[in-house]
Protein backbone atom coordinates (compact mmCIF):
# COMPACT_ATOMS: atom_id res chain seq x y z
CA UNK A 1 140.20 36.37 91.59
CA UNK A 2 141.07 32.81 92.97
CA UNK A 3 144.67 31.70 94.59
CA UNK A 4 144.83 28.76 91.82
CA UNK A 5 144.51 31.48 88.96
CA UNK A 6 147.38 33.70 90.48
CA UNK A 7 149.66 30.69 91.26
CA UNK A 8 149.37 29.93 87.61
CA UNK A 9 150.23 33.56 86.03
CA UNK A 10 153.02 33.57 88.92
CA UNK A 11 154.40 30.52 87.23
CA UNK A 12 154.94 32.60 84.13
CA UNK A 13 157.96 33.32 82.25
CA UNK A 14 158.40 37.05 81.57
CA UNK A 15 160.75 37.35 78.62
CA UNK A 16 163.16 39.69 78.32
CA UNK A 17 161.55 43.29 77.66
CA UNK A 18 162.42 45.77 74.85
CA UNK A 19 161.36 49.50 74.76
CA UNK A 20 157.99 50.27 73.20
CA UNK A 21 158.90 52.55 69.95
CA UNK A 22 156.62 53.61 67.26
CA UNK A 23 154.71 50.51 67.64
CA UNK A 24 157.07 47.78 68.46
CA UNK A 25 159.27 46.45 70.89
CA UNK A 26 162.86 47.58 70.30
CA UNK A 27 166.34 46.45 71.90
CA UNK A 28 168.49 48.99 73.26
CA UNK A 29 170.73 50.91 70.82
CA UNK A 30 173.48 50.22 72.80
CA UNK A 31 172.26 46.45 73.86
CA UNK A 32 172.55 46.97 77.88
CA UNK A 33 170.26 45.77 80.02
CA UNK A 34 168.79 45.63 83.33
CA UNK A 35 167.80 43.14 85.91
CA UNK A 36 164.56 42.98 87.23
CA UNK A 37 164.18 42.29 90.92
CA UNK A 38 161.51 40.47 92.23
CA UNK A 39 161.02 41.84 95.85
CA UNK A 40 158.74 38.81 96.55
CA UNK A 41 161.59 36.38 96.81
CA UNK A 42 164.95 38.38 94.96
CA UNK A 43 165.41 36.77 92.40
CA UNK A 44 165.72 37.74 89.02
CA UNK A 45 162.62 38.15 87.48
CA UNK A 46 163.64 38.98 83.84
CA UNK A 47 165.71 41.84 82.38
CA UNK A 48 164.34 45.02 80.63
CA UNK A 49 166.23 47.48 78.10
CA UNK A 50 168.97 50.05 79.14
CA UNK A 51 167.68 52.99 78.01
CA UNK A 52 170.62 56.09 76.69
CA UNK A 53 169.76 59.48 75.15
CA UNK A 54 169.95 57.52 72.02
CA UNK A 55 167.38 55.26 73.09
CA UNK A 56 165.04 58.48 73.90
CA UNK A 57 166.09 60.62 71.31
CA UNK A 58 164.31 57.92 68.60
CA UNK A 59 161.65 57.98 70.84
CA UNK A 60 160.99 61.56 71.22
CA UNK A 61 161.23 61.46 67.35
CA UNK A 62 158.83 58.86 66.79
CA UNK A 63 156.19 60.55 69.36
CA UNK A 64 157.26 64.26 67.10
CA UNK A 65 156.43 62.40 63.75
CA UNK A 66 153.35 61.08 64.97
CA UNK A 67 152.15 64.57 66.19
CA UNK A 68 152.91 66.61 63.29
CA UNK A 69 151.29 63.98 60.52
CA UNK A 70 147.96 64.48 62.72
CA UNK A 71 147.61 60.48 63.16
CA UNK A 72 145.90 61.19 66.65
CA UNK A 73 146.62 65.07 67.16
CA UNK A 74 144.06 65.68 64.21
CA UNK A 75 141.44 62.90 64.63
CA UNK A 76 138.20 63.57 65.84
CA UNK A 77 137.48 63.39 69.17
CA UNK A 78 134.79 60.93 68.71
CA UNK A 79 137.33 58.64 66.90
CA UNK A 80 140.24 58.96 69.42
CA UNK A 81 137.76 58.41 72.05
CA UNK A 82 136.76 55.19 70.73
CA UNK A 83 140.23 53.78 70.88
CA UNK A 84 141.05 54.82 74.86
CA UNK A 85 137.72 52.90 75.35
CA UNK A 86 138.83 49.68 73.75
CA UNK A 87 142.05 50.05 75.42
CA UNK A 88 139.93 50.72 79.20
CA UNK A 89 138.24 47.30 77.84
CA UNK A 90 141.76 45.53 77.39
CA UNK A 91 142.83 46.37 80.78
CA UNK A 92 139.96 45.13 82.42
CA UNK A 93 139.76 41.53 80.57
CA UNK A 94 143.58 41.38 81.75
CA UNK A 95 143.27 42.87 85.07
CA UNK A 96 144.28 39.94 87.26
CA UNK A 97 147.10 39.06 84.65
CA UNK A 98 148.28 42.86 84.80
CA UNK A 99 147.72 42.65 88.45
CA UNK A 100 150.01 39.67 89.21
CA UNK A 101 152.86 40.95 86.62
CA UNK A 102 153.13 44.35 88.79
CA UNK A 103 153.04 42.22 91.87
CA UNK A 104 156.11 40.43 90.66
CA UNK A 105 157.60 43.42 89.76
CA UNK A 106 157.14 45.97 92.64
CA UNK A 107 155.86 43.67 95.39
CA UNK A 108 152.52 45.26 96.62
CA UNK A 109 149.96 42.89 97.82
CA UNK A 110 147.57 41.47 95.09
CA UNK A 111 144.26 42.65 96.57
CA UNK A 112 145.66 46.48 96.18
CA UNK A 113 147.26 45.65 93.09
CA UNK A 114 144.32 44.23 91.52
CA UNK A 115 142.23 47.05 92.30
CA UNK A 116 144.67 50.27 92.93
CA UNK A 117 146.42 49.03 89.74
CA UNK A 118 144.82 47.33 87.29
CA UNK A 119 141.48 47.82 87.58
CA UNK A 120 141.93 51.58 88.32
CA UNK A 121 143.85 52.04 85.22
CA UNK A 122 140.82 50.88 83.11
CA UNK A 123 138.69 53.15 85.26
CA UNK A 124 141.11 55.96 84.04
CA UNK A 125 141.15 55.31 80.66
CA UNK A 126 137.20 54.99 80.48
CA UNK A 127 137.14 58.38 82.04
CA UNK A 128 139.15 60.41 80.13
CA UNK A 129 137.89 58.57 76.74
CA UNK A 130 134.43 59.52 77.83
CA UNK A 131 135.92 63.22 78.60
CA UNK A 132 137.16 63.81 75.23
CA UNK A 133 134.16 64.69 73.05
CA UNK A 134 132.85 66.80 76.06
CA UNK A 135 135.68 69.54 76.11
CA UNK A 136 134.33 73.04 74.89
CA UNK A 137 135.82 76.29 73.93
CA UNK A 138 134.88 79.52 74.23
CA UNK A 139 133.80 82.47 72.71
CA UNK A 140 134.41 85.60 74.55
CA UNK A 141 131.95 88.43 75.47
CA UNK A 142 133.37 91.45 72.87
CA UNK A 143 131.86 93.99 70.97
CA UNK A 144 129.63 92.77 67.96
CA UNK A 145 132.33 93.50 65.46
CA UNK A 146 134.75 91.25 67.08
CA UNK A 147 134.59 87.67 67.53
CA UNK A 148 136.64 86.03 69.95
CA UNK A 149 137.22 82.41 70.28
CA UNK A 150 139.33 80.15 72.48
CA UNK A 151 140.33 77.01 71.86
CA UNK A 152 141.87 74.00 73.39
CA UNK A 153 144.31 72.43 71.70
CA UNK A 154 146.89 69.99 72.15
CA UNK A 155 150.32 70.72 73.32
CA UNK A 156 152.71 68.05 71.65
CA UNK A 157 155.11 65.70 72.72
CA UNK A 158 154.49 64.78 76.35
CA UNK A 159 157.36 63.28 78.44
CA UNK A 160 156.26 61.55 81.13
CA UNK A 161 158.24 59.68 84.23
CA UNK A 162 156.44 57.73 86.99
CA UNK A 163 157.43 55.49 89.89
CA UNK A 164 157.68 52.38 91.50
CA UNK A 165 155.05 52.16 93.35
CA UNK A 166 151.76 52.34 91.67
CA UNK A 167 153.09 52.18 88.08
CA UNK A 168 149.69 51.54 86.83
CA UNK A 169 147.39 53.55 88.46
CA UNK A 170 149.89 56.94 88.51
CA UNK A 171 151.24 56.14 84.60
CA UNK A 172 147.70 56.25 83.86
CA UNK A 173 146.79 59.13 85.67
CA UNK A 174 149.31 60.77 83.00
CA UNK A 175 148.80 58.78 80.11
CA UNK A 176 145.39 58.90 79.68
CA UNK A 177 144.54 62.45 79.88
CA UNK A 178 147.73 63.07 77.47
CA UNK A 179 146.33 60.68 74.99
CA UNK A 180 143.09 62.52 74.59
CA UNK A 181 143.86 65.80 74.49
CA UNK A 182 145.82 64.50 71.55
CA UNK A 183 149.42 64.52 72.60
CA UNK A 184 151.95 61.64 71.77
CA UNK A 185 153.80 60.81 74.84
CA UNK A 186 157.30 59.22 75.58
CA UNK A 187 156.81 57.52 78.97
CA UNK A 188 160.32 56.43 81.23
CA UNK A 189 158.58 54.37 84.10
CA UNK A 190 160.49 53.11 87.09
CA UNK A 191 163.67 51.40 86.16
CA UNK A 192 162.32 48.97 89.05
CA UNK A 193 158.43 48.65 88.03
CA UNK A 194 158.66 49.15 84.45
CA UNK A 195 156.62 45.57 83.25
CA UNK A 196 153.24 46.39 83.45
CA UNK A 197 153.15 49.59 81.26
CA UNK A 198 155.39 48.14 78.97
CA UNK A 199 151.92 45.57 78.90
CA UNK A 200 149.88 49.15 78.83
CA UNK A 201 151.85 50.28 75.50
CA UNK A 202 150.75 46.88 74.18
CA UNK A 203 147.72 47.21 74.55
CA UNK A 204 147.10 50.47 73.55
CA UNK A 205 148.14 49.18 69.96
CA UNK A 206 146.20 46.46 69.69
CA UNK A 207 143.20 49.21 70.82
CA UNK A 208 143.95 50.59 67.78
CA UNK A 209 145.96 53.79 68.82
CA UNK A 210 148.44 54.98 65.95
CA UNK A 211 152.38 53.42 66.00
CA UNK A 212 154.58 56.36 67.63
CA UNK A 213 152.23 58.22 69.35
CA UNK A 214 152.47 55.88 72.90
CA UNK A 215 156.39 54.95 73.22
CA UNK A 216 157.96 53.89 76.46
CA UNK A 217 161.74 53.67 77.27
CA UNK A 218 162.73 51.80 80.33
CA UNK A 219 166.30 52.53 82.35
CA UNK A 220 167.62 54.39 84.79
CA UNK A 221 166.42 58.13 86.02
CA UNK A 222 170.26 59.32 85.82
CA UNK A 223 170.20 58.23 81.82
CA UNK A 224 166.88 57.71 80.44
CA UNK A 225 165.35 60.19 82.58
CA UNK A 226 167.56 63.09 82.03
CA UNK A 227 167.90 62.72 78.51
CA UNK A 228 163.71 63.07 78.19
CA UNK A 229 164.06 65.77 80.69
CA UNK A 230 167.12 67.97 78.44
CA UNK A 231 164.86 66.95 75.31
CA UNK A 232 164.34 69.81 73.22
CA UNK A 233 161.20 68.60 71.60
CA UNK A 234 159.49 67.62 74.45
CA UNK A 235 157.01 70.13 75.23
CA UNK A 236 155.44 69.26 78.54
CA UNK A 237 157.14 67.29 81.28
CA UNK A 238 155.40 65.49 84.42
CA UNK A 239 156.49 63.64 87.48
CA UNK A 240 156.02 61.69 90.00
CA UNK A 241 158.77 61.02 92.54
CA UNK A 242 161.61 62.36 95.04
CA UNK A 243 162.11 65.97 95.56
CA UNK A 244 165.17 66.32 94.70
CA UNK A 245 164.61 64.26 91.24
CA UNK A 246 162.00 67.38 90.84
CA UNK A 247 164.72 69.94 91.09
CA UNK A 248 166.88 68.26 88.40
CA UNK A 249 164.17 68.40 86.19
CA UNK A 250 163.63 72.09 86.79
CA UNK A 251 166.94 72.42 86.18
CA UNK A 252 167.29 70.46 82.81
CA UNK A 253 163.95 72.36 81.82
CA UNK A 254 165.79 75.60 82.25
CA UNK A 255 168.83 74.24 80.57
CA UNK A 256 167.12 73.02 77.49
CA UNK A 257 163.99 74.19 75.78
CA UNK A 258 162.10 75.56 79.00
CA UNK A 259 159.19 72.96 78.52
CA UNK A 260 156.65 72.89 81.57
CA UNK A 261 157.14 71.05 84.11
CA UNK A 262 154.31 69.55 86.54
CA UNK A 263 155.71 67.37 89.26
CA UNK A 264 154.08 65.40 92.11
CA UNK A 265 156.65 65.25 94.94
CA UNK A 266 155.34 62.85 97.65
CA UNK A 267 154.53 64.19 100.77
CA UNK A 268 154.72 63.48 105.02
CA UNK A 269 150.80 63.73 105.83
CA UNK A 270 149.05 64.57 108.80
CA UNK A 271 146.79 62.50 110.20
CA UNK A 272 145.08 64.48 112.98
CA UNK A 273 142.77 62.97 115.84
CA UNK A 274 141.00 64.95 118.10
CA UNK A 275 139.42 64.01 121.19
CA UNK A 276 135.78 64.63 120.03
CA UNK A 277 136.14 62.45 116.75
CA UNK A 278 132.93 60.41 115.85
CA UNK A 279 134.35 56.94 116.26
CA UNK A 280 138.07 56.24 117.30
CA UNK A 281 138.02 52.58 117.22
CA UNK A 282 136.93 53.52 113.40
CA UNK A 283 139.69 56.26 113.06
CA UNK A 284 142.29 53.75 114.79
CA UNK A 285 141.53 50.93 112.11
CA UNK A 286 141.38 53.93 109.42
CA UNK A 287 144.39 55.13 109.75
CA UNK A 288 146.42 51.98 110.36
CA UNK A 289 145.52 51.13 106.61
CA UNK A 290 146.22 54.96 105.45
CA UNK A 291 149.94 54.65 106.58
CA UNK A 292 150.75 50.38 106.64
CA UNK A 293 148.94 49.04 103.39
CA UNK A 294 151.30 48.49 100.63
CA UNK A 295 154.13 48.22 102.91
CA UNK A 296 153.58 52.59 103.51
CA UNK A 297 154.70 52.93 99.91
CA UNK A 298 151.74 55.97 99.43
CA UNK A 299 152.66 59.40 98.08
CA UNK A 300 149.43 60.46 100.38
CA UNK A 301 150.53 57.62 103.42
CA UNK A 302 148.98 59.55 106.69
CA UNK A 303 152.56 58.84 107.79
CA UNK A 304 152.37 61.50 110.60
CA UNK A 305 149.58 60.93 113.56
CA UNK A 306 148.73 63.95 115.14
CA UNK A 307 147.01 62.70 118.28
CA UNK A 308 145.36 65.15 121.04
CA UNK A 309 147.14 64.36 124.38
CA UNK A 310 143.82 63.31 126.43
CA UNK A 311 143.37 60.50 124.04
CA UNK A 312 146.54 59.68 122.76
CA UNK A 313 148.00 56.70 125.04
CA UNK A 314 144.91 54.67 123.99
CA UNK A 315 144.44 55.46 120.46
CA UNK A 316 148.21 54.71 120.03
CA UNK A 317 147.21 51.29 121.97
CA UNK A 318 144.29 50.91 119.51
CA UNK A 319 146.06 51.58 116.93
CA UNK A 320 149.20 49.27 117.41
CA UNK A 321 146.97 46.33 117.80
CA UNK A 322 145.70 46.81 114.60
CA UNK A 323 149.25 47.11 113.12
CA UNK A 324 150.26 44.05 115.04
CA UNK A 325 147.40 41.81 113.50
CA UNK A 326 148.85 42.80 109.93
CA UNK A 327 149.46 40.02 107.69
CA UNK A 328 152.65 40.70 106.12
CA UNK A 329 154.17 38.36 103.56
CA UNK A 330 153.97 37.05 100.02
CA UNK A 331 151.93 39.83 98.35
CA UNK A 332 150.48 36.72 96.03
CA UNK A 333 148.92 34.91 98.66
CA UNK A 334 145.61 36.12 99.11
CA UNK A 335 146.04 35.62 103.08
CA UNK A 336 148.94 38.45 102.97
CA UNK A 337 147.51 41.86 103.64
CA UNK A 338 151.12 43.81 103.24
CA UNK A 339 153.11 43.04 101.06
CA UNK A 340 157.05 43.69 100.26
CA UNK A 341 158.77 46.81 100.61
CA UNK A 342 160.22 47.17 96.90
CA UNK A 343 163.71 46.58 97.35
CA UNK A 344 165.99 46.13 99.50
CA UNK A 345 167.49 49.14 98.90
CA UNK A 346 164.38 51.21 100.48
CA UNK A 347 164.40 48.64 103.55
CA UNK A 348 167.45 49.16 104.41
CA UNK A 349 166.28 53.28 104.47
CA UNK A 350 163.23 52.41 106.43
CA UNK A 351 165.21 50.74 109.41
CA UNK A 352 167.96 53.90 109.20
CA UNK A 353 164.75 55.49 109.88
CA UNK A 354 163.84 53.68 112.42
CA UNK A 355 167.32 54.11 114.24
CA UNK A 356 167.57 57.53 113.85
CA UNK A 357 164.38 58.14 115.93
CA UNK A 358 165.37 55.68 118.59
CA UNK A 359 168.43 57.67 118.62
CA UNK A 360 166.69 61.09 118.84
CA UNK A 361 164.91 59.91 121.87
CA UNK A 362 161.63 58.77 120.27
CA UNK A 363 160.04 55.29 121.62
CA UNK A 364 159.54 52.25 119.41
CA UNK A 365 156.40 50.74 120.20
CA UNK A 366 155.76 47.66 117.93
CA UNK A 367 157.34 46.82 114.43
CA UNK A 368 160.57 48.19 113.35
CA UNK A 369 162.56 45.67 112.27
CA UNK A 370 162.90 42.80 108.79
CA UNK A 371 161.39 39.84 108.48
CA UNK A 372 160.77 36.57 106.88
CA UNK A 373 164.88 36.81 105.65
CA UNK A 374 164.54 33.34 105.16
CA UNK A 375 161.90 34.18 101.62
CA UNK A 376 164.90 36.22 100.08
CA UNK A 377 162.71 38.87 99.74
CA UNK A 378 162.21 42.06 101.31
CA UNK A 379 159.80 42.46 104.18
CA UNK A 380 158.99 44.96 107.27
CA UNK A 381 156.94 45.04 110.18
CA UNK A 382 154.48 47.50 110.57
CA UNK A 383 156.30 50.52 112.51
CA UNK A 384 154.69 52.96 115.47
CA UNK A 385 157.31 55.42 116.71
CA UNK A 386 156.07 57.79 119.60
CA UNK A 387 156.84 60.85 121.13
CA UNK A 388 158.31 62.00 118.22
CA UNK A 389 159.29 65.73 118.56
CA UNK A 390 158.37 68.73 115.47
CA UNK A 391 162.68 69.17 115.15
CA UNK A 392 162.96 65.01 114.96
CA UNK A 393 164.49 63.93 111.57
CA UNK A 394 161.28 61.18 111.59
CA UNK A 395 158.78 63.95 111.68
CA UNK A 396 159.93 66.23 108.68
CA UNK A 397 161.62 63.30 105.88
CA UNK A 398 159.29 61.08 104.35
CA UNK A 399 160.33 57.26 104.69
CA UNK A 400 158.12 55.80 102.08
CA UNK A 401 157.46 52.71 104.32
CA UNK A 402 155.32 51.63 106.75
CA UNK A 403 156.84 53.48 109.56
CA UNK A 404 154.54 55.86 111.54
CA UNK A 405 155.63 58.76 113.80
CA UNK A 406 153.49 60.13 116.98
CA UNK A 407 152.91 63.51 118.05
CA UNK A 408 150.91 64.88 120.22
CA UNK A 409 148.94 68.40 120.79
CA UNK A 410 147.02 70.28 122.80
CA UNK A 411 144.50 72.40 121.30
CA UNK A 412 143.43 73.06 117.85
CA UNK A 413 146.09 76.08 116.54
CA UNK A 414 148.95 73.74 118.05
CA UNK A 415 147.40 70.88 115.72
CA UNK A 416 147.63 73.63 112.46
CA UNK A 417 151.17 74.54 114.11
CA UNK A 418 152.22 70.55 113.12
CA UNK A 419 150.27 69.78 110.93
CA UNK A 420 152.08 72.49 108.67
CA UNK A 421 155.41 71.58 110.26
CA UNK A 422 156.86 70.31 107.39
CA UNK A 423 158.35 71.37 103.61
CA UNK A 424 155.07 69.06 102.67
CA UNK A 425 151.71 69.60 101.62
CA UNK A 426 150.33 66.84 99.70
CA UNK A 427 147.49 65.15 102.08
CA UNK A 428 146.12 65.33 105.47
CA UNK A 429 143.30 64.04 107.66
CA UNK A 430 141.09 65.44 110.13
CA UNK A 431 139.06 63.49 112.78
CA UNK A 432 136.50 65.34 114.32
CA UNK A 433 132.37 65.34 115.13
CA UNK A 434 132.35 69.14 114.85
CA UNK A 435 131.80 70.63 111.46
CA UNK A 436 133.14 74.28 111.81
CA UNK A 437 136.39 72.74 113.44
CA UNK A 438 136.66 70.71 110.26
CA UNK A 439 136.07 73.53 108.11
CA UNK A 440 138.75 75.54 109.63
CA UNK A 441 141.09 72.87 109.30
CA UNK A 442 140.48 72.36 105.93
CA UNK A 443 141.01 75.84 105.09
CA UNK A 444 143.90 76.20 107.43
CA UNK A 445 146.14 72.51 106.60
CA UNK A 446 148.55 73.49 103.35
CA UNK A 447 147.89 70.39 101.47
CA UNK A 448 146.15 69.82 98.31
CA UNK A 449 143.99 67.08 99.52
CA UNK A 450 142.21 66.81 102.93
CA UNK A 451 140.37 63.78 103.86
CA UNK A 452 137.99 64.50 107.02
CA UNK A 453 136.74 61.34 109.25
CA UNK A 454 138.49 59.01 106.83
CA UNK A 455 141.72 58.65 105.35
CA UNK A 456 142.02 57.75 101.30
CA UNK A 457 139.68 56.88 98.91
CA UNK A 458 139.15 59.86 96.87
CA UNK A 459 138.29 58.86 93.14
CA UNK A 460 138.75 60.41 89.76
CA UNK A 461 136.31 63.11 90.20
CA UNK A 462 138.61 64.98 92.15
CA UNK A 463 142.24 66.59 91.37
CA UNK A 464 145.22 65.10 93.50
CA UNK A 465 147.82 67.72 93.75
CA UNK A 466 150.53 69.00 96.18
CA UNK A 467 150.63 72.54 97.97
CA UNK A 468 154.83 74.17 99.09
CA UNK A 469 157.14 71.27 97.94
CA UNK A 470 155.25 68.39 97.45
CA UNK A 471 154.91 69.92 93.76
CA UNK A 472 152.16 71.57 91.28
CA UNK A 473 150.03 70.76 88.64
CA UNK A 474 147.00 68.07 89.06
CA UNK A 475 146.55 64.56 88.03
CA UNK A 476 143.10 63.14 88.12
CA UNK A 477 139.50 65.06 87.32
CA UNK A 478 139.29 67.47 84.28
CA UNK A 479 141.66 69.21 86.10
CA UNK A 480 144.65 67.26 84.44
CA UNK A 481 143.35 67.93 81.29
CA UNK A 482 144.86 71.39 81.79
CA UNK A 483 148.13 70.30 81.86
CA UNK A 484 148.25 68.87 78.31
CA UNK A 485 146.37 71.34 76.48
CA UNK A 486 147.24 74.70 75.08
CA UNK A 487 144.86 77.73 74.91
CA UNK A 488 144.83 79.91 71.65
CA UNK A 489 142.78 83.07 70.73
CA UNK A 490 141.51 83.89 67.63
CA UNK A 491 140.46 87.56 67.66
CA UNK A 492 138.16 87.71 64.38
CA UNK A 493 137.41 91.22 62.84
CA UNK A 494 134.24 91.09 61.45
């Protein structure tokens, strides 16, 4: 990755983008369409299709068709993992093109992008094609005139709707573990960060996957999305986004065929020093990338610090230094270590944020406000708010930018007290040199993930999932698998 091969893909025209439907790009029945934003600079990128329930409703039929014939559902394993293999291939010869596209599109910085993103997707795809041929059923222990057998089978039509912030690496997480436990999907991305899976359907084509059984429809949440959602032949539904997107989706699954629903709500972490952690210049320079890199725009950002009081007046110094050296700018120049916030829509949130606290009494100690107006595009300092109080609006809403809230504690149980503070549970750190204090956080902290003297970084082999409101269900490991397979028992007389 060189700056002379990005300037050249950034130079690209991106022509106007179609949904992906049973193999080909398709305009919008009704012909609308919607701008696509650049946050680097504001312009207008290119346009994408307007998706309407008409739009999904020939998708959802196209991804039924495909299941039904057995096209994918009924190939072998062996065969269907041979395709998500050539697609994992694609991806990675096209990394740094995918990589730049999405950086155009949702503005994080091209060194995350290129390996959060692109590369990552190709990781998942590898992993879940080499997963296929390695899922077994069982046969229950019964009496010996009785056999029992359970198998794993797929569940259908999968809709799927991600976000804006790591379209790649999060569609994948759903995409690929759909695809191989047979399913056809019908995938609504972002309406803002819809290009690079668009790419993804593309691919997965010329991999050699069956027309119909990968379709995406781009558009809005409020059309596109709810009309997958109220689908009656969608049989499993999962999410990534807002809570209170979640609870329409409960809603429309209620009001429509009762499909499952798996969502991953985002989250406000804890990030939780304690005075006896191993290294704090380490934690310090830890933890400013956990909340600050890609602009804070991280379902599992450590967006909360929990600092112990002894310590907390020079870790907070330690840390803002490291938040003040930041790079922040173009997210294509290979000098910029943050990029854009995504719109200006969500900076304009961030800096309410940032007001409210000021307003509650909290103290702004570096960052807080826009800059580099003058690009047209859409850019933030990195943001340390202390003394911010359990009751503060800061400590218990997640911004979803790079705007960090300090709180401090006393002893250990106050530490669990706000840690667990919040409708959240998706992710937490712990930073401390003794072991049983770290196991009794662990098992104490409500979140699905805990990272302990680090922050991030967890790979496939693990399940990311959220604990209280920041959802159910799992994406990543074998785990996932579970959501896109059914069980069935055969009880045998014999």
């Amino acid at each position: 990755m060189d700056q002379a091969s990005i300037d050249k893909l950034r130079a690209t025209d991106v022509p106007l983008q179609g949904h992906f439907i049973g193999g080909r790009s398709v305009p919008a029945a009704e012909g609308g369409t919607l701008d696509v934003i650049s946050p680097i600079d504001g312009s207008v990128l290119t346009q994408i299709a307007d998706g309407s329930a008409a739009d999904v409703a020939r998708a959802v039929g196209s991804a039924r068709e495909a299941f039904e014939d057995g096209r994918w559902s009924r190939m072998a394993p062996a065969a269907r993992k041979k395709v998500l293999l050539r697609l994992a291939d694609l991806i990675e010869a096209r990394a740094l093109e995918l990589a730049v596209l999405g950086v155009r599109d949702n503005g994080t910085e091209i060194g995350m992008a290129f390996k959060a993103e692109a590369l990552s997707a190709a990781n998942t795809f590898r992993y879940y094609g080499e997963a296929i041929d390695k899922i077994y059923g069982q046969i229950a222990p019964t009496a010996d005139n009785v056999l029992g057998l359970v198998h794993h089978g797929p569940v259908g039509v999968v809709g799927a709707i991600v976000p804006w912030n790591f379209p790649l690496m999060i569609g994948s997480w759903k995409i690929a573990p759909a695809l191989a436990a047979g399913n056809s999907l019908v995938l609504k991305p972002g309406e803002t960060a819809s290009l690079t899976l668009l790419r993804i359907a593309e691919l997965a084509s010329e991999a050699g996957l069956p027309d119909g059984v990968f379709n995406v429809v781009t558009g809005r949440g409020a059309t596109a999305g709810e009309a997958l959602a109220l689908s009656m032949d969608v049989d499993v539904l999962v999410f990534t986004g807002s809570g209170g997107t979640g609870r329409r989706l409960l809603e429309y699954s209620a009001r429509s065929n009762l499909k499952r629903c798996y969502l991953e709500l985002g989250g406000k972490s804890p990030n939780i020093v304690f005075n006896d952690a191993p290294d704090l210049a380490a934690a310090a320079a830890t933890s400013a990338g956990g909340i600050f890199r890609n602009s804070g725009q991280v379902c599992v950002a450590g967006s909360r610090l929990l600092v112990q009081e002894d310590i907390a007046e020079d870790f907070v110094q330690a840390l803002t230094q490291h938040a003040e050296a930041f790079v922040v700018g173009d997210p294509l120049d290979l000098n910029s270590q943050i990029g854009a916030v995504h719109s200006d829509v969500q900076l304009r949130a961030n800096l309410g944020f940032v007001a409210r606290a000021e307003a509650e009494g909290a103290e702004r100690r570096t960052g807080g406000a826009q800059i580099l107006q003058d690009t047209g595009g859409f850019y933030m300092q990195p943001t340390i708010i202390s003394g911010v109080k359990p009751t503060d609006h800061l400590f218990c809403n997640e911004v979803f930018g790079p705007v960090l809230a300090v709180t401090t504690f006393r002893d250990e149980d106050e530490a669990i007290r706000l840690a667990n503070g919040t409708d959240f549970g998706l992710a937490a750190g712990v930073w401390t040199s003794n072991l049983s204090r770290a196991h009794r956080m662990i098992g104490r902290i409500r979140s699905g993930v805990i990272h302990v003297n680090t922050y991030g970084g967890s790979d496939l082999t693990v399940p990311l999932g959220g604990h209280k409101q920041s959802g159910n269900g799992h994406d990543k490991s074998l785990h996932a698998m579970e959501k896109y397979m059914d069980l069935k028992t055969a009880w045998i007389a014999l």
